[in-house]
N, C-alpha and C. Protein backbone atom coordinates (compact mmCIF):
# COMPACT_ATOMS: atom_id res chain seq x y z
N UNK A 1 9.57 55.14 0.01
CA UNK A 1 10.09 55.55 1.29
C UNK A 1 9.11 55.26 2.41
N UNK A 2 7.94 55.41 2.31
CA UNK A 2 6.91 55.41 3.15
C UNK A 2 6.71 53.95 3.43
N UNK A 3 6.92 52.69 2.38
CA UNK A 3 6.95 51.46 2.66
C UNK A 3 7.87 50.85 3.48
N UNK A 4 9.46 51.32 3.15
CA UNK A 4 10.16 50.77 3.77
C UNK A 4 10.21 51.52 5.45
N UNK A 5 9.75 52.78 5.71
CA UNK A 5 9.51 52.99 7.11
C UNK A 5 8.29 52.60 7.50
N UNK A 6 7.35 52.24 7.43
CA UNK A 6 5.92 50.87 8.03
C UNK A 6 6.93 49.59 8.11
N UNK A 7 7.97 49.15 7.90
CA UNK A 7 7.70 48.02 7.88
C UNK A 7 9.04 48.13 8.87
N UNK A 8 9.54 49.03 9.19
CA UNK A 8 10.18 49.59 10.15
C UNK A 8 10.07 49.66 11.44
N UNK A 9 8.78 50.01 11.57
CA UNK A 9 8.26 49.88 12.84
C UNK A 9 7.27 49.09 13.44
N UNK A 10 7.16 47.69 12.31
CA UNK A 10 6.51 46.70 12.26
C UNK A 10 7.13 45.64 13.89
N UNK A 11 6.82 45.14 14.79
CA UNK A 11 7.22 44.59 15.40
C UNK A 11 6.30 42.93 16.09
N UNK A 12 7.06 42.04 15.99
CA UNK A 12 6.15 40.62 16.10
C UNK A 12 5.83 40.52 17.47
N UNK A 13 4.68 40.80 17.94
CA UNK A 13 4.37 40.27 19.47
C UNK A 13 4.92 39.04 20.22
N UNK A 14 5.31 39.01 21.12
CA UNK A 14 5.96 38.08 21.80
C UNK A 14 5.01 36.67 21.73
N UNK A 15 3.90 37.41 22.39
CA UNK A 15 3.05 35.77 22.20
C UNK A 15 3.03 34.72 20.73
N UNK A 16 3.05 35.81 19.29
CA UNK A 16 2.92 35.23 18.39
C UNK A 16 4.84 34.46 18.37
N UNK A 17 5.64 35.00 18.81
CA UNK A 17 7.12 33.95 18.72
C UNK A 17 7.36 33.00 20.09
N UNK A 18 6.42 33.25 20.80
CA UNK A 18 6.24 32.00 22.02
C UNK A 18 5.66 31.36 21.47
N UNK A 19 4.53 31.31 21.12
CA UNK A 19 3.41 30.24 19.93
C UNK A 19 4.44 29.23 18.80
N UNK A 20 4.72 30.39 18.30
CA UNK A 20 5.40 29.67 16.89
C UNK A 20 6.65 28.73 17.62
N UNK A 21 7.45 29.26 18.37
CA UNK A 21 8.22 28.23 18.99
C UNK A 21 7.86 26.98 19.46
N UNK A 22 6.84 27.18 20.35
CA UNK A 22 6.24 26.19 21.08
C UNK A 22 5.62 25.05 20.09
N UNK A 23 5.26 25.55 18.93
CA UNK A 23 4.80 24.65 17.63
C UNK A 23 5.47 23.91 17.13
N UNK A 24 6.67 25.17 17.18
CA UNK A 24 7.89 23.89 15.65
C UNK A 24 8.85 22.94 17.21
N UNK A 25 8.73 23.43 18.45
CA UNK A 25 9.17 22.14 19.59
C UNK A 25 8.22 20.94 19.79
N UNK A 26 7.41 20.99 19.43
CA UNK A 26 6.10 20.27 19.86
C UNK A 26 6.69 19.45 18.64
N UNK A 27 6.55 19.81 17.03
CA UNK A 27 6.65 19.09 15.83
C UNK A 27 7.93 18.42 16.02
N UNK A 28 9.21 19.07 16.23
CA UNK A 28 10.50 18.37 16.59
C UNK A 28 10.24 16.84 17.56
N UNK A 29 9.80 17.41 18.64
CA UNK A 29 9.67 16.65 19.69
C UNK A 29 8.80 15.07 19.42
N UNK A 30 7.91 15.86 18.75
CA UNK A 30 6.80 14.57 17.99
C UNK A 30 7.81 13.49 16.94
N UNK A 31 8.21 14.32 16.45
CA UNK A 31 9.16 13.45 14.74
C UNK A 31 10.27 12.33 15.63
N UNK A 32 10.86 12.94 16.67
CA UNK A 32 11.90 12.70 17.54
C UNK A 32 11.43 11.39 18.05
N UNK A 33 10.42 11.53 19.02
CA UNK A 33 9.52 10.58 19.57
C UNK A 33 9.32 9.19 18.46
N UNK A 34 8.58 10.15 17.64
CA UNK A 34 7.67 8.65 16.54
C UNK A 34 9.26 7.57 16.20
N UNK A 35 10.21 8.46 15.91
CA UNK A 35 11.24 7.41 15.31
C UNK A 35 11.87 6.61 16.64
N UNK A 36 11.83 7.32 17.59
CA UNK A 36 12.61 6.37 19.55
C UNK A 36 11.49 5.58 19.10
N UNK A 37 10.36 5.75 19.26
CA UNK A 37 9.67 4.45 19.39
C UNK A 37 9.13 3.67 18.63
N UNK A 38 9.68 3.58 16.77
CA UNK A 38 9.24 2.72 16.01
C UNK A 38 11.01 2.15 16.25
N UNK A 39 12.10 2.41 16.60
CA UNK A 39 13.29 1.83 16.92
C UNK A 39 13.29 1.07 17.92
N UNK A 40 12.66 1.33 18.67
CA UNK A 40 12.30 0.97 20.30
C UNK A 40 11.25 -0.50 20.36
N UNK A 41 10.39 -0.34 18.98
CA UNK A 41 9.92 -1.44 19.33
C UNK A 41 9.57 -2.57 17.77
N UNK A 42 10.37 -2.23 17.10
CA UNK A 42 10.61 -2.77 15.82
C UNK A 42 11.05 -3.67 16.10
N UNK A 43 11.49 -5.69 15.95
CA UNK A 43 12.16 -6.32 16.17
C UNK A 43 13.26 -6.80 15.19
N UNK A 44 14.41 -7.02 16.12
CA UNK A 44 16.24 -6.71 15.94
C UNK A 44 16.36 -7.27 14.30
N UNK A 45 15.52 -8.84 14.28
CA UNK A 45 15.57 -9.69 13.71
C UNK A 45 14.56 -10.57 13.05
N UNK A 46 14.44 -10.67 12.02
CA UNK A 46 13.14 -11.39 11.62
C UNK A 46 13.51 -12.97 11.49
N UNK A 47 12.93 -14.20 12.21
CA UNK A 47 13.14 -15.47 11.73
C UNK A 47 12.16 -16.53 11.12
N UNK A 48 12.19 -16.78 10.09
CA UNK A 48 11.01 -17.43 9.75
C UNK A 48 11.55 -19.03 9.61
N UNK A 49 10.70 -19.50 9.65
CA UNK A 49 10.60 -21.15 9.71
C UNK A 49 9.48 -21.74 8.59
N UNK A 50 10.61 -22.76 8.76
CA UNK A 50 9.45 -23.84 6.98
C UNK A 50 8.87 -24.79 8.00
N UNK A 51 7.57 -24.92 7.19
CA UNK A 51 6.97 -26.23 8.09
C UNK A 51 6.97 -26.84 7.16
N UNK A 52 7.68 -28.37 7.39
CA UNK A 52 7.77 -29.61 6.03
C UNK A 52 7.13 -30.34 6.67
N UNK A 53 6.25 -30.32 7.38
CA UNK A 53 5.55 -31.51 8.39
C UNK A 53 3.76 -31.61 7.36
N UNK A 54 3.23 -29.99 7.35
CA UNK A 54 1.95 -29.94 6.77
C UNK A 54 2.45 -29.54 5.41
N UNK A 55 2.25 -30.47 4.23
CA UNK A 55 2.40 -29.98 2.71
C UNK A 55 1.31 -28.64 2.60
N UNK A 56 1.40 -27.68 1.88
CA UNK A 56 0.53 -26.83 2.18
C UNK A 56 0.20 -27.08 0.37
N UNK A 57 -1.22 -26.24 0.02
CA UNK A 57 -2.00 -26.59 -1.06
C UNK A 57 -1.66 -25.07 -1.52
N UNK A 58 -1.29 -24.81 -2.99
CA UNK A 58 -1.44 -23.77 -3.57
C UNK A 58 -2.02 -23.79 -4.90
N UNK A 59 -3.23 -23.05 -4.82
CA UNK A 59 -3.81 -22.99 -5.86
C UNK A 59 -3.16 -22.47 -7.10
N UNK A 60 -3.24 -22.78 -8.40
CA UNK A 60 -2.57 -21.94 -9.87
C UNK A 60 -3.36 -20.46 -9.87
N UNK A 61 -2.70 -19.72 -10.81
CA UNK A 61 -2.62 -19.04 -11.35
C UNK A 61 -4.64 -18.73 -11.70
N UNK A 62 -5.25 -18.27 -11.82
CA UNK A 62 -6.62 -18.45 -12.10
C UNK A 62 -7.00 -18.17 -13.27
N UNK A 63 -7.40 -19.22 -13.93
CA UNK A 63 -7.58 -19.10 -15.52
C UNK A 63 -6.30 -19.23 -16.04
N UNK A 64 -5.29 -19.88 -15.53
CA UNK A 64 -3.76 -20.49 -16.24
C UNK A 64 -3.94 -21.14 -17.25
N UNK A 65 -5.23 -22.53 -16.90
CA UNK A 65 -5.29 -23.62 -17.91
C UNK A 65 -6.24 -23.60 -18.76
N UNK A 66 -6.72 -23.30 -20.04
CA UNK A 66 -7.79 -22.99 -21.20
C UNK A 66 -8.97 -24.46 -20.64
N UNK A 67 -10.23 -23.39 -20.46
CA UNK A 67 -11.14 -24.68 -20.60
C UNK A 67 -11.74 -25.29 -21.50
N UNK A 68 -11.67 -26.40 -21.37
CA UNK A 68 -11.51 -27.13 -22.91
C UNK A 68 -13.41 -26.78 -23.13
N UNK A 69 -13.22 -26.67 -24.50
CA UNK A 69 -14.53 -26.02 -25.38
C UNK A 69 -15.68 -27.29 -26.03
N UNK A 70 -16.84 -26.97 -25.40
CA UNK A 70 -18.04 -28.37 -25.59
C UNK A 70 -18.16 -28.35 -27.55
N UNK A 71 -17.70 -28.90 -27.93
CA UNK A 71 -18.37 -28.96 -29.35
C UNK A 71 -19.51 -29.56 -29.40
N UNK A 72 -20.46 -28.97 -30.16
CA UNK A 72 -21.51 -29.90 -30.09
C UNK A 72 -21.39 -30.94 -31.45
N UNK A 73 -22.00 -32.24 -31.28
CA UNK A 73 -21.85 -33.15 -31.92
C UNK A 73 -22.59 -32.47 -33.60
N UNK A 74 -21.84 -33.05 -34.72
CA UNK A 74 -21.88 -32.83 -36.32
C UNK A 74 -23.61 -33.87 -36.10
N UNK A 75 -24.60 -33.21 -37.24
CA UNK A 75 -25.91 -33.98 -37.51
C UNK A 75 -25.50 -35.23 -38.01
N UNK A 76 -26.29 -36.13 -37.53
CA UNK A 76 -26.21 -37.67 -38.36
C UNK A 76 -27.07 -37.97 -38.78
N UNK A 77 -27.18 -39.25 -39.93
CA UNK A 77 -28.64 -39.50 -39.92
C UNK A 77 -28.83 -40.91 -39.50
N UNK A 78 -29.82 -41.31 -39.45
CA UNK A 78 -29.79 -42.89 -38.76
C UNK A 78 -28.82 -44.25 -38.77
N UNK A 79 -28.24 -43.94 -40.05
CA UNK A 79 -27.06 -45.14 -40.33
C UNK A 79 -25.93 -44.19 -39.64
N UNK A 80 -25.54 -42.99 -39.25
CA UNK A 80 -24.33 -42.62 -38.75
C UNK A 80 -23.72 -42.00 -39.44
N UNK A 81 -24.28 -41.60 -40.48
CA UNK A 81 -23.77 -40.53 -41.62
C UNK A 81 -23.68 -38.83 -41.34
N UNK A 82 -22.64 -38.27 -41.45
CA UNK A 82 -22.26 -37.22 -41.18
C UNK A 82 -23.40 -36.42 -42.24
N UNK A 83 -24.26 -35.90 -41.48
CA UNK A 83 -25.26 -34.76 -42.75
C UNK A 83 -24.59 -33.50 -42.69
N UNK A 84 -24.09 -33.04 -44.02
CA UNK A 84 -23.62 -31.99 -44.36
C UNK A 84 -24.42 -30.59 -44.15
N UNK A 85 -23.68 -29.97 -43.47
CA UNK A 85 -24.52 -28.18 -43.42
C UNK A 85 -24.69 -27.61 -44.73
C-alpha cells in the first residue's frame, strides 16, 4: 500500500519532459534531414562507358600458374653416364 501511494505522488518536472521532447525532435528532425539530403544529392542515374580505344592490362589471378620447379641435374661421370645414388 505504501508503494503504490509514493508512486502516486511521484510527479515528472516539466523541464525533464521539455528536455526529453526536445531530444527525441532533434533525433526525428536529424533522421528526417540525413535521408532529404542523401535523396537530394544521390545521382538519378548511374552511366558508365567502355573505353575500346585504350586495351587495358589485367593482371591473373596471383599464383594461378604453378612455378615450374629447378631440378637439379642427376651426377655424371665424364663419359655422360648417369652415376647412380
Amino acid at each position: 500500500m505504501e508503494a503504490r501511494a509514493s508512486l502516486r505522488q511521484v510527479r515528472i518536472s516539466t523541464g525533464v519532459l521539455l528536455f526529453t521532447a526536445a531530444l527525441l525532435a532533434a533525433l526525428l528532425l536529424g533522421g528526417a534531414g540525413g535521408y532529404l539530403m542523401r535523396a537530394w544529392t544521390a545521382p538519378a542515374s548511374v552511366t558508365t562507358t567502355v573505353d575500346n580505344i585504350v586495351p587495358r592490362h589485367t593482371d591473373g589471378i596471383p599464383y594461378s600458374t604453378p612455378v615450374p620447379v629447378q631440378i637439379s641435374p642427376r651426377p655424371t661421370d665424364p663419359n655422360g653416364n648417369v652415376i647412380p645414388i
